[in-house]
PDB file of N, CA and C in Angstrom:
ATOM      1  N   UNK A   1       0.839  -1.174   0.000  1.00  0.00           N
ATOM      2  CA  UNK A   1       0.000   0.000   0.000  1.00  0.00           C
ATOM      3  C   UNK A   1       0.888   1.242   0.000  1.00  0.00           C
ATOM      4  N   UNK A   2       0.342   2.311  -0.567  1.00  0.00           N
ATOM      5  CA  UNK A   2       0.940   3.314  -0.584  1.00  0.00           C
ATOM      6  C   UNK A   2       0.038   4.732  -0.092  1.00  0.00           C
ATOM      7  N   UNK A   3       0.794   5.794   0.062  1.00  0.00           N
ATOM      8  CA  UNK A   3       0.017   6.720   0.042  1.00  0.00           C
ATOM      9  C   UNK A   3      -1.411   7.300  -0.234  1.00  0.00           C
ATOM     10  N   UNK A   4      -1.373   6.961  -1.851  1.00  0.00           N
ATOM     11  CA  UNK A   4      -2.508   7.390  -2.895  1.00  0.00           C
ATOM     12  C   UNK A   4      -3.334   6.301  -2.948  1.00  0.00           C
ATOM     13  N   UNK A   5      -3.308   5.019  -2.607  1.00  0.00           N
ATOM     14  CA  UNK A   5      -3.874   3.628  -2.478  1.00  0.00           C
ATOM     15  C   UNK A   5      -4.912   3.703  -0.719  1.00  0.00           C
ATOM     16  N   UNK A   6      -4.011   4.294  -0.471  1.00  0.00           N
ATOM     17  CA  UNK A   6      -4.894   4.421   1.475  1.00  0.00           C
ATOM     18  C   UNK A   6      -5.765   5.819   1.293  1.00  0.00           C
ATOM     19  N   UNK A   7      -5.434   6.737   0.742  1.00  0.00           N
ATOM     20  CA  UNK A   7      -6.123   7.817   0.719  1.00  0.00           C
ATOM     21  C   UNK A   7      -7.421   7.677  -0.193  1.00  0.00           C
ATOM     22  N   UNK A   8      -7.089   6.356  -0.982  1.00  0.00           N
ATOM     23  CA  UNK A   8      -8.331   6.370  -2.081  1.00  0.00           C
ATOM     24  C   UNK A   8      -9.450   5.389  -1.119  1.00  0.00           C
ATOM     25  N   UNK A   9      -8.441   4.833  -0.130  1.00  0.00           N
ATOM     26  CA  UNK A   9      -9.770   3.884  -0.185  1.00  0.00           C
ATOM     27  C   UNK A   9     -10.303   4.200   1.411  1.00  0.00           C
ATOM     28  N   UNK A  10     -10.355   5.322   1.484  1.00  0.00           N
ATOM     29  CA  UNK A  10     -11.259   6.054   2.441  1.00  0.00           C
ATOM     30  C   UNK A  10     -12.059   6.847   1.540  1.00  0.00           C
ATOM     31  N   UNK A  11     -12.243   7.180   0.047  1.00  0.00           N
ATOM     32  CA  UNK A  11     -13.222   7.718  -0.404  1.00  0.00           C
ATOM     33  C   UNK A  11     -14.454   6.729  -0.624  1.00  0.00           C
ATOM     34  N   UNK A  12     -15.644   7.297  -1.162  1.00  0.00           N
ATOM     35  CA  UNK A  12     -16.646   6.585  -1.509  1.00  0.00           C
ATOM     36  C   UNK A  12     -17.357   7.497  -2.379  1.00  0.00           C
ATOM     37  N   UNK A  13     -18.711   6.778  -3.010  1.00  0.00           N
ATOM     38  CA  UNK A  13     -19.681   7.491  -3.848  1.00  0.00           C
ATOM     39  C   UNK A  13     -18.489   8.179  -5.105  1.00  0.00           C
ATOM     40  N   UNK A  14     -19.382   9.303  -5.894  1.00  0.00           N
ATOM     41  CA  UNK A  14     -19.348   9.928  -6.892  1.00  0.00           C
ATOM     42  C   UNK A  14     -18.272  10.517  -6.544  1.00  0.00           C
ATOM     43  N   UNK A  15     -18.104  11.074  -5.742  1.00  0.00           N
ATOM     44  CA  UNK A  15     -16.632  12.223  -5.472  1.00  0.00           C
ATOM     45  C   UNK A  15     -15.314  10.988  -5.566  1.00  0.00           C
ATOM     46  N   UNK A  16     -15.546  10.043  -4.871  1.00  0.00           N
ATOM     47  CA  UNK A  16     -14.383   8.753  -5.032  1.00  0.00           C
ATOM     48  C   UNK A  16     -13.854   8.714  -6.217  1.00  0.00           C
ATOM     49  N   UNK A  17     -14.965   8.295  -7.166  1.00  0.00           N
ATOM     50  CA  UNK A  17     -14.984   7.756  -8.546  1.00  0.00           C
ATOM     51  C   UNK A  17     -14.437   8.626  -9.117  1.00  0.00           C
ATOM     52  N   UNK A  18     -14.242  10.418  -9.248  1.00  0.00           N
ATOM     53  CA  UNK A  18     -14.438  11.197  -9.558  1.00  0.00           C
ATOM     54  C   UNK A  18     -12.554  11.261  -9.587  1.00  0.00           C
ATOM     55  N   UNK A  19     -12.239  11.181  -8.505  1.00  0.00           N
ATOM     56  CA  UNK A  19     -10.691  11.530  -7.794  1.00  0.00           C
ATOM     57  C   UNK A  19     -10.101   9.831  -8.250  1.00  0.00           C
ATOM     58  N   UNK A  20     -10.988   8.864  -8.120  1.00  0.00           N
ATOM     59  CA  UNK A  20      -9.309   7.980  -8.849  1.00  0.00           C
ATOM     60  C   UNK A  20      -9.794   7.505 -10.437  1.00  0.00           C
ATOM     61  N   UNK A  21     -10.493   8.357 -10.990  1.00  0.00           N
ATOM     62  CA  UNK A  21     -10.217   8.581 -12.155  1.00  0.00           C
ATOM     63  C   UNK A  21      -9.225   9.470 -12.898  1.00  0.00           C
ATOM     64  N   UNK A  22      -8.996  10.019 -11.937  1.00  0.00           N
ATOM     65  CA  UNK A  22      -7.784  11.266 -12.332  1.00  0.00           C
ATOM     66  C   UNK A  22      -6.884  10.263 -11.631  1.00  0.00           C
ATOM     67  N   UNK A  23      -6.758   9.628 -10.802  1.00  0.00           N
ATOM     68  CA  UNK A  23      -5.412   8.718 -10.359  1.00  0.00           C
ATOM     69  C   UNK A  23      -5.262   8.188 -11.961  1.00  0.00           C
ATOM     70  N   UNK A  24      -6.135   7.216 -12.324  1.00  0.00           N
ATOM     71  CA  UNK A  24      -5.746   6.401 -13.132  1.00  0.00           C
ATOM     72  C   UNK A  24      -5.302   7.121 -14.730  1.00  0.00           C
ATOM     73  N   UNK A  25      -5.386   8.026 -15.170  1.00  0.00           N
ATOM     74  CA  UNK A  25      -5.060   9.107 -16.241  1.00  0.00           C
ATOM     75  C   UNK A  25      -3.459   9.451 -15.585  1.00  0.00           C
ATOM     76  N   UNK A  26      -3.354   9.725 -14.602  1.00  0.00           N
ATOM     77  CA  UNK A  26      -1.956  10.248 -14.281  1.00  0.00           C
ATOM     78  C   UNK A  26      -1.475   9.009 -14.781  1.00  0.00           C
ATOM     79  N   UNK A  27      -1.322   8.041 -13.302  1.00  0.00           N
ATOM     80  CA  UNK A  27      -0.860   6.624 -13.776  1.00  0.00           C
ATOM     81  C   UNK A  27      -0.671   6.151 -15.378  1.00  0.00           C
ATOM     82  N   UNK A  28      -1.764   6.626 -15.725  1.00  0.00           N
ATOM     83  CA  UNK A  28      -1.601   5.805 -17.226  1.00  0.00           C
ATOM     84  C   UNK A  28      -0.594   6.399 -17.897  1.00  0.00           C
ATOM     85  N   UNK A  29      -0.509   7.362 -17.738  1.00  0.00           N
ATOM     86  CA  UNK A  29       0.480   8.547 -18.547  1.00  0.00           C
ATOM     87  C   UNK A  29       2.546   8.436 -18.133  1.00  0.00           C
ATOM     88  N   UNK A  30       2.348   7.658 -16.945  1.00  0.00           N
ATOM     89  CA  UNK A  30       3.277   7.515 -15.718  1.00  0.00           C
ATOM     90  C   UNK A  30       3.370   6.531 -14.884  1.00  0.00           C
ATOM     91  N   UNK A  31       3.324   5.265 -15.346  1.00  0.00           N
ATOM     92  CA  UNK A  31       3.154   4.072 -14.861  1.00  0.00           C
ATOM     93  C   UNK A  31       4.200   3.783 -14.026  1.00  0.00           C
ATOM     94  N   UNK A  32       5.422   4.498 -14.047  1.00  0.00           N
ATOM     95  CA  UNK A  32       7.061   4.482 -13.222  1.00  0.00           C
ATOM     96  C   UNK A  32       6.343   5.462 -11.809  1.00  0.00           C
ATOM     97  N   UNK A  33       5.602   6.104 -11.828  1.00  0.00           N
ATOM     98  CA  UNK A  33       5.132   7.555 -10.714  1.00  0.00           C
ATOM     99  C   UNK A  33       4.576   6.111  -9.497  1.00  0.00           C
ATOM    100  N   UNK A  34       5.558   6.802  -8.733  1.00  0.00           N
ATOM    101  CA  UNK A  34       5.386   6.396  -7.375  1.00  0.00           C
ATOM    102  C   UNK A  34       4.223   6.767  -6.009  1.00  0.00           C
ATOM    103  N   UNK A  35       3.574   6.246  -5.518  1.00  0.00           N
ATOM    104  CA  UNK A  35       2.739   6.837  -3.913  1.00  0.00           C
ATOM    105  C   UNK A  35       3.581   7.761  -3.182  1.00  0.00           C
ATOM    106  N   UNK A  36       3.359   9.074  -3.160  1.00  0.00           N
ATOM    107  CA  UNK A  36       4.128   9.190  -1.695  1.00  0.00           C
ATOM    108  C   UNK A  36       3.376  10.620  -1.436  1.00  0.00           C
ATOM    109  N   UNK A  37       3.813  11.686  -1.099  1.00  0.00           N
ATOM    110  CA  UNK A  37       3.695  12.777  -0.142  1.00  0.00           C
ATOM    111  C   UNK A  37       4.208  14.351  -1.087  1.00  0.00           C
ATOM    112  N   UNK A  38       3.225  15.053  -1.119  1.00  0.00           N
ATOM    113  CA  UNK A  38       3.895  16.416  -1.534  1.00  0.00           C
ATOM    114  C   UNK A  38       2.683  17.773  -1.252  1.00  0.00           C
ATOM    115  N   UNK A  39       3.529  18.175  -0.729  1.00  0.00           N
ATOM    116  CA  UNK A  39       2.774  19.541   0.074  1.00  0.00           C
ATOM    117  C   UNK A  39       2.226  18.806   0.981  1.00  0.00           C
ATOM    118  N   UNK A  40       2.116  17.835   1.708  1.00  0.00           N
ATOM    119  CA  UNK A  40       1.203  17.224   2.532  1.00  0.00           C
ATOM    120  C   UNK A  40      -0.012  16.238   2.019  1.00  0.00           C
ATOM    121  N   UNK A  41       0.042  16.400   0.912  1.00  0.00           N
ATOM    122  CA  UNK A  41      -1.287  15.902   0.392  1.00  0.00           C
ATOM    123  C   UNK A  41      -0.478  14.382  -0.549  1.00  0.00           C
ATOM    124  N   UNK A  42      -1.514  13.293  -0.561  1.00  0.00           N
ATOM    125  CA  UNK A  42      -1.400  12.004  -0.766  1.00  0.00           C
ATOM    126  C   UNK A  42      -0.887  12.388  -2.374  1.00  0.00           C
ATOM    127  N   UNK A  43       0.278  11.763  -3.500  1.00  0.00           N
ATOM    128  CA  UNK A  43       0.340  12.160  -4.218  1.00  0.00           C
ATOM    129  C   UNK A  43       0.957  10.964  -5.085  1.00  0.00           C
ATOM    130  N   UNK A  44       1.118  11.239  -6.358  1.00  0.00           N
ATOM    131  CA  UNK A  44       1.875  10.408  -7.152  1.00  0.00           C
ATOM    132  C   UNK A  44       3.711  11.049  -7.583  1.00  0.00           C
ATOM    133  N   UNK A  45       4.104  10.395  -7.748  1.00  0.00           N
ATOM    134  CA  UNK A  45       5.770  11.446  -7.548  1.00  0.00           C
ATOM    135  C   UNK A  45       6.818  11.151  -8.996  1.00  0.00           C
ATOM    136  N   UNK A  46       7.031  11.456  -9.379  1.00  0.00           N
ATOM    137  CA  UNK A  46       8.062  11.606 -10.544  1.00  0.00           C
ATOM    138  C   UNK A  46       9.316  11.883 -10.443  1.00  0.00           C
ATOM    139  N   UNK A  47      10.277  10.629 -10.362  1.00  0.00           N
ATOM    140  CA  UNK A  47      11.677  11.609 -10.092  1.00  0.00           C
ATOM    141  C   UNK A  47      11.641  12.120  -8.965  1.00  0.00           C
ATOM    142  N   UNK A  48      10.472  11.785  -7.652  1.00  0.00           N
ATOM    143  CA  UNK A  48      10.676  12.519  -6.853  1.00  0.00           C
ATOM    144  C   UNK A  48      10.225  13.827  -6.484  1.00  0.00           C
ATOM    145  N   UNK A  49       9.588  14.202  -7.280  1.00  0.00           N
ATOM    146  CA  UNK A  49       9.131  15.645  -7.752  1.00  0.00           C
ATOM    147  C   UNK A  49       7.669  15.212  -7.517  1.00  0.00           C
ATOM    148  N   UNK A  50       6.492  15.600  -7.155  1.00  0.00           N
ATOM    149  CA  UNK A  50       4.878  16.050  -7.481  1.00  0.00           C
ATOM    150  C   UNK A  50       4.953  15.824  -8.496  1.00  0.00           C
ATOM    151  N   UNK A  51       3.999  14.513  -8.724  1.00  0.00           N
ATOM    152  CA  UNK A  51       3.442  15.222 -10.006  1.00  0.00           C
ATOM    153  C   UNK A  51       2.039  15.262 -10.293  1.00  0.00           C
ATOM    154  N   UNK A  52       0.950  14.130  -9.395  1.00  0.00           N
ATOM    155  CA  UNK A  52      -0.206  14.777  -9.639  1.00  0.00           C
ATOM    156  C   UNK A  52      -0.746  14.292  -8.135  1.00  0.00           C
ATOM    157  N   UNK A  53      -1.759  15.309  -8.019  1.00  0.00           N
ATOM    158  CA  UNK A  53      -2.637  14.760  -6.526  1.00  0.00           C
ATOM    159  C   UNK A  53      -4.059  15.228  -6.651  1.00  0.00           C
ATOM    160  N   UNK A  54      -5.318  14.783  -6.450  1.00  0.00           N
ATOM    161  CA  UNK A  54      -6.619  14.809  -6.489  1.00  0.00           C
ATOM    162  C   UNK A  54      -6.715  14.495  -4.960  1.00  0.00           C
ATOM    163  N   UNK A  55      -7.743  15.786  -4.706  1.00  0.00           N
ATOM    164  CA  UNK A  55      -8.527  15.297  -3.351  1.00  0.00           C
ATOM    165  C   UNK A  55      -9.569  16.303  -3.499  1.00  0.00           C
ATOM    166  N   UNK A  56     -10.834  15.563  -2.280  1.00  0.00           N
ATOM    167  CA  UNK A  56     -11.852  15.749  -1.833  1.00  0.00           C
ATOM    168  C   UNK A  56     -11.851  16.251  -0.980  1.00  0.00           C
ATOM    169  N   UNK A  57     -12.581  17.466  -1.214  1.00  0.00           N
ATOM    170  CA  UNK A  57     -11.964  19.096  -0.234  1.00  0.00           C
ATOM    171  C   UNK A  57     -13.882  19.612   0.085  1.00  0.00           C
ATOM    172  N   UNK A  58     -14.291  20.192   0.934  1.00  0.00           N
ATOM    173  CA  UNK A  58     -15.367  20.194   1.583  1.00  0.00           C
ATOM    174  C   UNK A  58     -16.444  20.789   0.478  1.00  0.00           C
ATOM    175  N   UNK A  59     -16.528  21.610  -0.597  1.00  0.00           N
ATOM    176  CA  UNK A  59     -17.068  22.049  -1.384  1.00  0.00           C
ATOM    177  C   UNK A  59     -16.845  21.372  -3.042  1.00  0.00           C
ATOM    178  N   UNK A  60     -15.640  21.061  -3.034  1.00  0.00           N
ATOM    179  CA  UNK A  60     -15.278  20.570  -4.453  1.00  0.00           C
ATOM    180  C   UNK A  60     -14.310  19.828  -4.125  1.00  0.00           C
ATOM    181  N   UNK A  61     -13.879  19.269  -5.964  1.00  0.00           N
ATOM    182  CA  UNK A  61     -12.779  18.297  -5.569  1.00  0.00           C
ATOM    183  C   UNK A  61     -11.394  19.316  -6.631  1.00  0.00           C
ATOM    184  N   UNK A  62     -10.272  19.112  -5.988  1.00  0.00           N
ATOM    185  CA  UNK A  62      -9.135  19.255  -6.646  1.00  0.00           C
ATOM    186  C   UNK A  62      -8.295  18.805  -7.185  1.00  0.00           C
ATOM    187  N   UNK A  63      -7.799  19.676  -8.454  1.00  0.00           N
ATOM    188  CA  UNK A  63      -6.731  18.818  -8.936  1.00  0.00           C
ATOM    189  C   UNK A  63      -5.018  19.121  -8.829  1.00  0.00           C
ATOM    190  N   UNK A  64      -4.067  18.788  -8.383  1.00  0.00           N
ATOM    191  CA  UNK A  64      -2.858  19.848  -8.131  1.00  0.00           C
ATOM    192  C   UNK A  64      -1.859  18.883  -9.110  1.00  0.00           C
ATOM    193  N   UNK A  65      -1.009  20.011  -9.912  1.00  0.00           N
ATOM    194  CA  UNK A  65       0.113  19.316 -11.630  1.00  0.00           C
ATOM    195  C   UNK A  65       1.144  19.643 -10.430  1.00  0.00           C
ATOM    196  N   UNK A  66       1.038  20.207  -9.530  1.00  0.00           N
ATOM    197  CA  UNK A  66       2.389  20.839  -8.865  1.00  0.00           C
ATOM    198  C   UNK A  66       2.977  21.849  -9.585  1.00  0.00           C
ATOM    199  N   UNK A  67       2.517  22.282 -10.427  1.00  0.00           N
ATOM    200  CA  UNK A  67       3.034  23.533 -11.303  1.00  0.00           C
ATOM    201  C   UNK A  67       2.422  24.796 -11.257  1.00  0.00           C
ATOM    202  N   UNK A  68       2.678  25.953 -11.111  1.00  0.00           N
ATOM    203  CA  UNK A  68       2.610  26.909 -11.305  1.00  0.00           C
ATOM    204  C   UNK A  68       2.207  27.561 -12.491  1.00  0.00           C
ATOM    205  N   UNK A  69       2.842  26.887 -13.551  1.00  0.00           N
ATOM    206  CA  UNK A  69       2.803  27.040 -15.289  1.00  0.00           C
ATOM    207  C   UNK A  69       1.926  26.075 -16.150  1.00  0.00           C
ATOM    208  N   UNK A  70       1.474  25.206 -15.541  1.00  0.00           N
ATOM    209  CA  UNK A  70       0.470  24.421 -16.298  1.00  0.00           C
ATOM    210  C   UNK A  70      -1.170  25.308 -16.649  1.00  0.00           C
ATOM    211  N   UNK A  71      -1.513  25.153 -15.800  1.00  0.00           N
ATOM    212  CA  UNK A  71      -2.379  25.640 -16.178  1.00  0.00           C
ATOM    213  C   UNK A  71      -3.067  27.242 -16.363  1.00  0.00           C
ATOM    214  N   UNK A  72      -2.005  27.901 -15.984  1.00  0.00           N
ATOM    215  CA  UNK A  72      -2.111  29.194 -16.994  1.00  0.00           C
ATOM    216  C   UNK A  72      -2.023  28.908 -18.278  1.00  0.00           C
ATOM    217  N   UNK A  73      -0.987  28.174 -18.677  1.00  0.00           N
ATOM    218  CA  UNK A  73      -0.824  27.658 -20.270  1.00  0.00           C
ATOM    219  C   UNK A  73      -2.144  27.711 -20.714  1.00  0.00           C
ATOM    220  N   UNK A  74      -3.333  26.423 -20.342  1.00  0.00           N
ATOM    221  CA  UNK A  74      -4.038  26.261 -20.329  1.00  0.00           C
ATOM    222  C   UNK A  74      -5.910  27.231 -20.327  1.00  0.00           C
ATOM    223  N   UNK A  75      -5.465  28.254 -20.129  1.00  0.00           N
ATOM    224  CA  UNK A  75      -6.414  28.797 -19.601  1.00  0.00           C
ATOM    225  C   UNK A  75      -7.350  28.866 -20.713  1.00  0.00           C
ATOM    226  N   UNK A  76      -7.561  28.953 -21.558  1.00  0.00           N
ATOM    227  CA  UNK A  76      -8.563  28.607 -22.913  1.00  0.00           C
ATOM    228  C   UNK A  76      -8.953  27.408 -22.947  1.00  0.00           C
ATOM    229  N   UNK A  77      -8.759  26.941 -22.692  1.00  0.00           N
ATOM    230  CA  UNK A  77      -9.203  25.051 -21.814  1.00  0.00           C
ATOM    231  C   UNK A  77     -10.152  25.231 -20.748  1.00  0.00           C
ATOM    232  N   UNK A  78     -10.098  25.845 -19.868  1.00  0.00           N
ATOM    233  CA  UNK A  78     -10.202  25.574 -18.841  1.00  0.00           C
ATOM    234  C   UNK A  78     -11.667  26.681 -18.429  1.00  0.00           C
ATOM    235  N   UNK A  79     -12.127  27.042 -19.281  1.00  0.00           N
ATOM    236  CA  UNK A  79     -13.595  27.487 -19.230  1.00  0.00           C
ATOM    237  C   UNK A  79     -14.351  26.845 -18.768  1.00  0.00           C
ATOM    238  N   UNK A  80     -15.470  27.459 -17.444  1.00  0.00           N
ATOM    239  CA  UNK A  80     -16.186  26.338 -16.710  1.00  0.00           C
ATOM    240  C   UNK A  80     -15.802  25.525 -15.738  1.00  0.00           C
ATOM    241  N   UNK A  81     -14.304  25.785 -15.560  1.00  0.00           N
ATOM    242  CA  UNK A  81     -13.877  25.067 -14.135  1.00  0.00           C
ATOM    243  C   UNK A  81     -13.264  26.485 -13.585  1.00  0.00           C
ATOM    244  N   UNK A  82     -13.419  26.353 -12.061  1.00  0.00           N
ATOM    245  CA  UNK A  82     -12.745  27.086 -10.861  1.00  0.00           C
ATOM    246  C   UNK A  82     -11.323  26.754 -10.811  1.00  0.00           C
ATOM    247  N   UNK A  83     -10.510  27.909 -11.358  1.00  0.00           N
ATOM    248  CA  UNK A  83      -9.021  27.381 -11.119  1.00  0.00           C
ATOM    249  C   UNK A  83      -8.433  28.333 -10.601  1.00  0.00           C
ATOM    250  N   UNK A  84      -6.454  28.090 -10.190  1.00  0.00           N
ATOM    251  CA  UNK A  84      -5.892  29.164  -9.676  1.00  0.00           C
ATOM    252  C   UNK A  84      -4.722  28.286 -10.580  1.00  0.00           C
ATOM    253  N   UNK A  85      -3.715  29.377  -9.952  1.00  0.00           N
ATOM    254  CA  UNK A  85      -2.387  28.632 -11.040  1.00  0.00           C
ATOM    255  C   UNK A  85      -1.744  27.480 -10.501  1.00  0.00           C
ATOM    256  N   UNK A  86      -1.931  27.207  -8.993  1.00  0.00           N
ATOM    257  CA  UNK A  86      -1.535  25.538  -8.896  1.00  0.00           C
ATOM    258  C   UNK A  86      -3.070  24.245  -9.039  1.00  0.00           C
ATOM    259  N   UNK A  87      -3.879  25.203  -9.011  1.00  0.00           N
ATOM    260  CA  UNK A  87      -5.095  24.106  -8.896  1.00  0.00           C
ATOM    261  C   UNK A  87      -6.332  24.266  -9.563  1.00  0.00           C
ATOM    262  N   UNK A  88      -6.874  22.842  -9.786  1.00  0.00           N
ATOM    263  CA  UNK A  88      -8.225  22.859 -10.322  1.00  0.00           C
ATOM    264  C   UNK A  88      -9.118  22.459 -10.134  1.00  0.00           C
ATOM    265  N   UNK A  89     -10.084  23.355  -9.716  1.00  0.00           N
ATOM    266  CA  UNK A  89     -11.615  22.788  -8.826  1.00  0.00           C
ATOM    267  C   UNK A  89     -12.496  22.498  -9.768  1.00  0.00           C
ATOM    268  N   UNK A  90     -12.894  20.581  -9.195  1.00  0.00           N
ATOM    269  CA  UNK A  90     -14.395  20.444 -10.302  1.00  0.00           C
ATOM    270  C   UNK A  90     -14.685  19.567  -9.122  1.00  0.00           C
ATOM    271  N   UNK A  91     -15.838  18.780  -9.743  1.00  0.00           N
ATOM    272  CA  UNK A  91     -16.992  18.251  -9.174  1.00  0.00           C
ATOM    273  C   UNK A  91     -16.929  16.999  -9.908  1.00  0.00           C
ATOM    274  N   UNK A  92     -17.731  15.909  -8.702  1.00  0.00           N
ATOM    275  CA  UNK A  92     -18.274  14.594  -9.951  1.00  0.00           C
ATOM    276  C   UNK A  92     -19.429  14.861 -10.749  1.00  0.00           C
ATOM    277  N   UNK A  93     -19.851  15.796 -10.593  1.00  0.00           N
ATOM    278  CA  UNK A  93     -20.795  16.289 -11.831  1.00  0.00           C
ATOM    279  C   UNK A  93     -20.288  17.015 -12.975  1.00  0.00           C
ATOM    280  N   UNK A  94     -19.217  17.750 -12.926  1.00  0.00           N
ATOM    281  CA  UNK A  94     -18.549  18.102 -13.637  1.00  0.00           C
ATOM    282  C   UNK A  94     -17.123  18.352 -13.925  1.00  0.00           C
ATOM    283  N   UNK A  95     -16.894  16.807 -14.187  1.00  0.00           N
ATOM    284  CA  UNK A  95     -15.669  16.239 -14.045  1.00  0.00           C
ATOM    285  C   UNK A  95     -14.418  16.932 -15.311  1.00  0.00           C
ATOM    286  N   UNK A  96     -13.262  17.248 -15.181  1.00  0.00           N
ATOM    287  CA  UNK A  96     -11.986  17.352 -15.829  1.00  0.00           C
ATOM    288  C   UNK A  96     -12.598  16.753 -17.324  1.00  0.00           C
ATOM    289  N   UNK A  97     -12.703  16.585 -18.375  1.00  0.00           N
ATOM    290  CA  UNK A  97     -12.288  15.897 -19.813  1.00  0.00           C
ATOM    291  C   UNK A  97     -10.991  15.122 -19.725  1.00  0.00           C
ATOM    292  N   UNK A  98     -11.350  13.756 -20.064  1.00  0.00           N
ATOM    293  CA  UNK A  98      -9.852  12.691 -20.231  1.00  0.00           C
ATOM    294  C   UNK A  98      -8.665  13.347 -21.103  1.00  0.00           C
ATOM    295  N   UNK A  99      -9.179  13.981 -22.354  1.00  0.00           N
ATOM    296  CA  UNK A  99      -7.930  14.919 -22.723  1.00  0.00           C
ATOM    297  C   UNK A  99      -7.269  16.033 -22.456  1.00  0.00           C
ATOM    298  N   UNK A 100      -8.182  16.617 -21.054  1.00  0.00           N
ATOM    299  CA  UNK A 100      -8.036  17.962 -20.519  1.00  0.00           C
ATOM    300  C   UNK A 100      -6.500  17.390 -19.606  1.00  0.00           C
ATOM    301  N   UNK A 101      -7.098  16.342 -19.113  1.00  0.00           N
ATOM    302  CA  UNK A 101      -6.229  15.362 -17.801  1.00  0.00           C
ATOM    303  C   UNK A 101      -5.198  14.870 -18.547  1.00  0.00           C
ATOM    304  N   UNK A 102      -5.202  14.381 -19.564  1.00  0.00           N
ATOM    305  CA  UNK A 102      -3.608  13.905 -20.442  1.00  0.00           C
ATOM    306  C   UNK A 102      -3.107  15.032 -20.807  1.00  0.00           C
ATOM    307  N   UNK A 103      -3.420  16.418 -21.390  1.00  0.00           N
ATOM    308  CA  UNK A 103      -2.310  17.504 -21.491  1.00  0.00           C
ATOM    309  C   UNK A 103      -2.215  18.007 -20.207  1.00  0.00           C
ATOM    310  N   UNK A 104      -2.496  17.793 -19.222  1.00  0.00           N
ATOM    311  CA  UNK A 104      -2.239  18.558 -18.054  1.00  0.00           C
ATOM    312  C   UNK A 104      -1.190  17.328 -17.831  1.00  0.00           C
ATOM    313  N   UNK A 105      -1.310  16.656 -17.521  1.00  0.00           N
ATOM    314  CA  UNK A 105      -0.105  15.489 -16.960  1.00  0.00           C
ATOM    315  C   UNK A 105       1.128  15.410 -17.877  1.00  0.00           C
ATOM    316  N   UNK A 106       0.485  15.197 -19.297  1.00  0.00           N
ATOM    317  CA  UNK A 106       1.909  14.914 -20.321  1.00  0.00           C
ATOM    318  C   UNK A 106       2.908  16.418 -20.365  1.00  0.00           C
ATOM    319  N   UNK A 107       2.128  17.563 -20.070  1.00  0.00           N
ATOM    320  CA  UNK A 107       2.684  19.142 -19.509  1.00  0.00           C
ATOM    321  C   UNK A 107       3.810  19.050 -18.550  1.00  0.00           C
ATOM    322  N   UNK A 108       2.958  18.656 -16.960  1.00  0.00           N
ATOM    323  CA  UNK A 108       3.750  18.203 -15.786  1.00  0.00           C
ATOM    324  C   UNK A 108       4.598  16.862 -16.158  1.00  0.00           C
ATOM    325  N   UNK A 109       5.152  16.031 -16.934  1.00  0.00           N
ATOM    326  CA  UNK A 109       5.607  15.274 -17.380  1.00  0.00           C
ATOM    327  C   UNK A 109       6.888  15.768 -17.690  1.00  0.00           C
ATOM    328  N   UNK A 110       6.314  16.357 -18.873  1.00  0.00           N
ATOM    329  CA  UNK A 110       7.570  17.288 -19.670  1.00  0.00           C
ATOM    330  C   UNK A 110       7.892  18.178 -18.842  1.00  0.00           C
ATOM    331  N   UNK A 111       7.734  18.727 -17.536  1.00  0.00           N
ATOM    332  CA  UNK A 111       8.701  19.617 -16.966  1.00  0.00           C
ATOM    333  C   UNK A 111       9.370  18.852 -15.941  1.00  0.00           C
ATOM    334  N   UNK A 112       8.466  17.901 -15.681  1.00  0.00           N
ATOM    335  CA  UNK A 112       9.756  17.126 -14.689  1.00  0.00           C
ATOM    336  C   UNK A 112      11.236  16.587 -15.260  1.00  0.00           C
ATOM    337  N   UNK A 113      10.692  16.191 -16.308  1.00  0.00           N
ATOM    338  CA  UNK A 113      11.937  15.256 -17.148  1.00  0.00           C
ATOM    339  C   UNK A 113      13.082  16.289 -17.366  1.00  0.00           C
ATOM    340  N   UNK A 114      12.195  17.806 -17.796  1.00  0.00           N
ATOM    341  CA  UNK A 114      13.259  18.549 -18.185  1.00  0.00           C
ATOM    342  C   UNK A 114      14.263  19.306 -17.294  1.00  0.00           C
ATOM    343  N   UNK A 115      13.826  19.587 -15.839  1.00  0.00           N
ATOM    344  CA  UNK A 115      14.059  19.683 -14.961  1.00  0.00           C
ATOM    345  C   UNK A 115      15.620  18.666 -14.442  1.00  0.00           C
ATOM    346  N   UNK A 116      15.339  17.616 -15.249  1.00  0.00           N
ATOM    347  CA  UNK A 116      16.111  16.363 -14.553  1.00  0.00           C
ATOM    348  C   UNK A 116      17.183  15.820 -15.408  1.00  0.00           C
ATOM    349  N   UNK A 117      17.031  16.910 -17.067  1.00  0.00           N
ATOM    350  CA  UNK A 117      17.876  16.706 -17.681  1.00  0.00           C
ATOM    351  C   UNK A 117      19.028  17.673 -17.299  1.00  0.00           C
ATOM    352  N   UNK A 118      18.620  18.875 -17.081  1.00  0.00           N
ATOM    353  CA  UNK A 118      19.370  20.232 -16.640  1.00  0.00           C
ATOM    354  C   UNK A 118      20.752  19.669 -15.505  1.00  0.00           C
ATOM    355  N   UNK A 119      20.023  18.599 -14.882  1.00  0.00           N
ATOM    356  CA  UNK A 119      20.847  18.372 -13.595  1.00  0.00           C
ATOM    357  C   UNK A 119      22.416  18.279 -13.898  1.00  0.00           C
TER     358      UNK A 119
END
């Protein structure tokens, strides 16, 4: 068990379904991304680095790339969801788009790697 494996399985209902569907889009994208911890919150890790975390927050659910620059990129996308520049608020009613969730990850992807080439 890991981090993101214990944190999922204290969810339930629509909001559950909602948050490890975005697990499984990261994952898919990042099948090497590890369970562990970033900012405090249950996460998947790259290199060590954040790279994606979904949780169920008292009004909505969130999404965090760990980036700063993702989703400003994005912002013509992102019509109809509540965002800020590390995060993105939706609902299981009105869930992320599966291709919204693969350029946001394959984004945070490409900056980790590049990050790690610099080294």
């Amino acid at each position: 068990m890991g981090e993101v494996t214990d944190y999922l399985a204290t969810l339930d209902g629509p909001d559950g379904e909602a948050v490890r569907r975005v697990y499984a889009v990261a994952r898919g994208l990042a099948p090497e991304a590890e369970e562990g911890r970033s900012y405090g919150m249950a996460a998947l890790l790259l290199h060590g680095k954040g790279y994606a975390s979904a949780v169920v927050a008292k009004q909505h659910l969130s999404l965090f790339p760990f980036s700063g620059r993702i989703l400003p990129g994005l912002a013509d996308r992102l019509g109809g969801f509540d965002w800020a520049k590390g995060t993105l608020r939706f609902s299981a009613d009105h869930q992320v788009p599966e291709d919204l969730l693969r350029t946001i990850f394959a984004a945070r992807i490409s900056e980790i790697e590049s990050s790690m080439r610099k080294r």
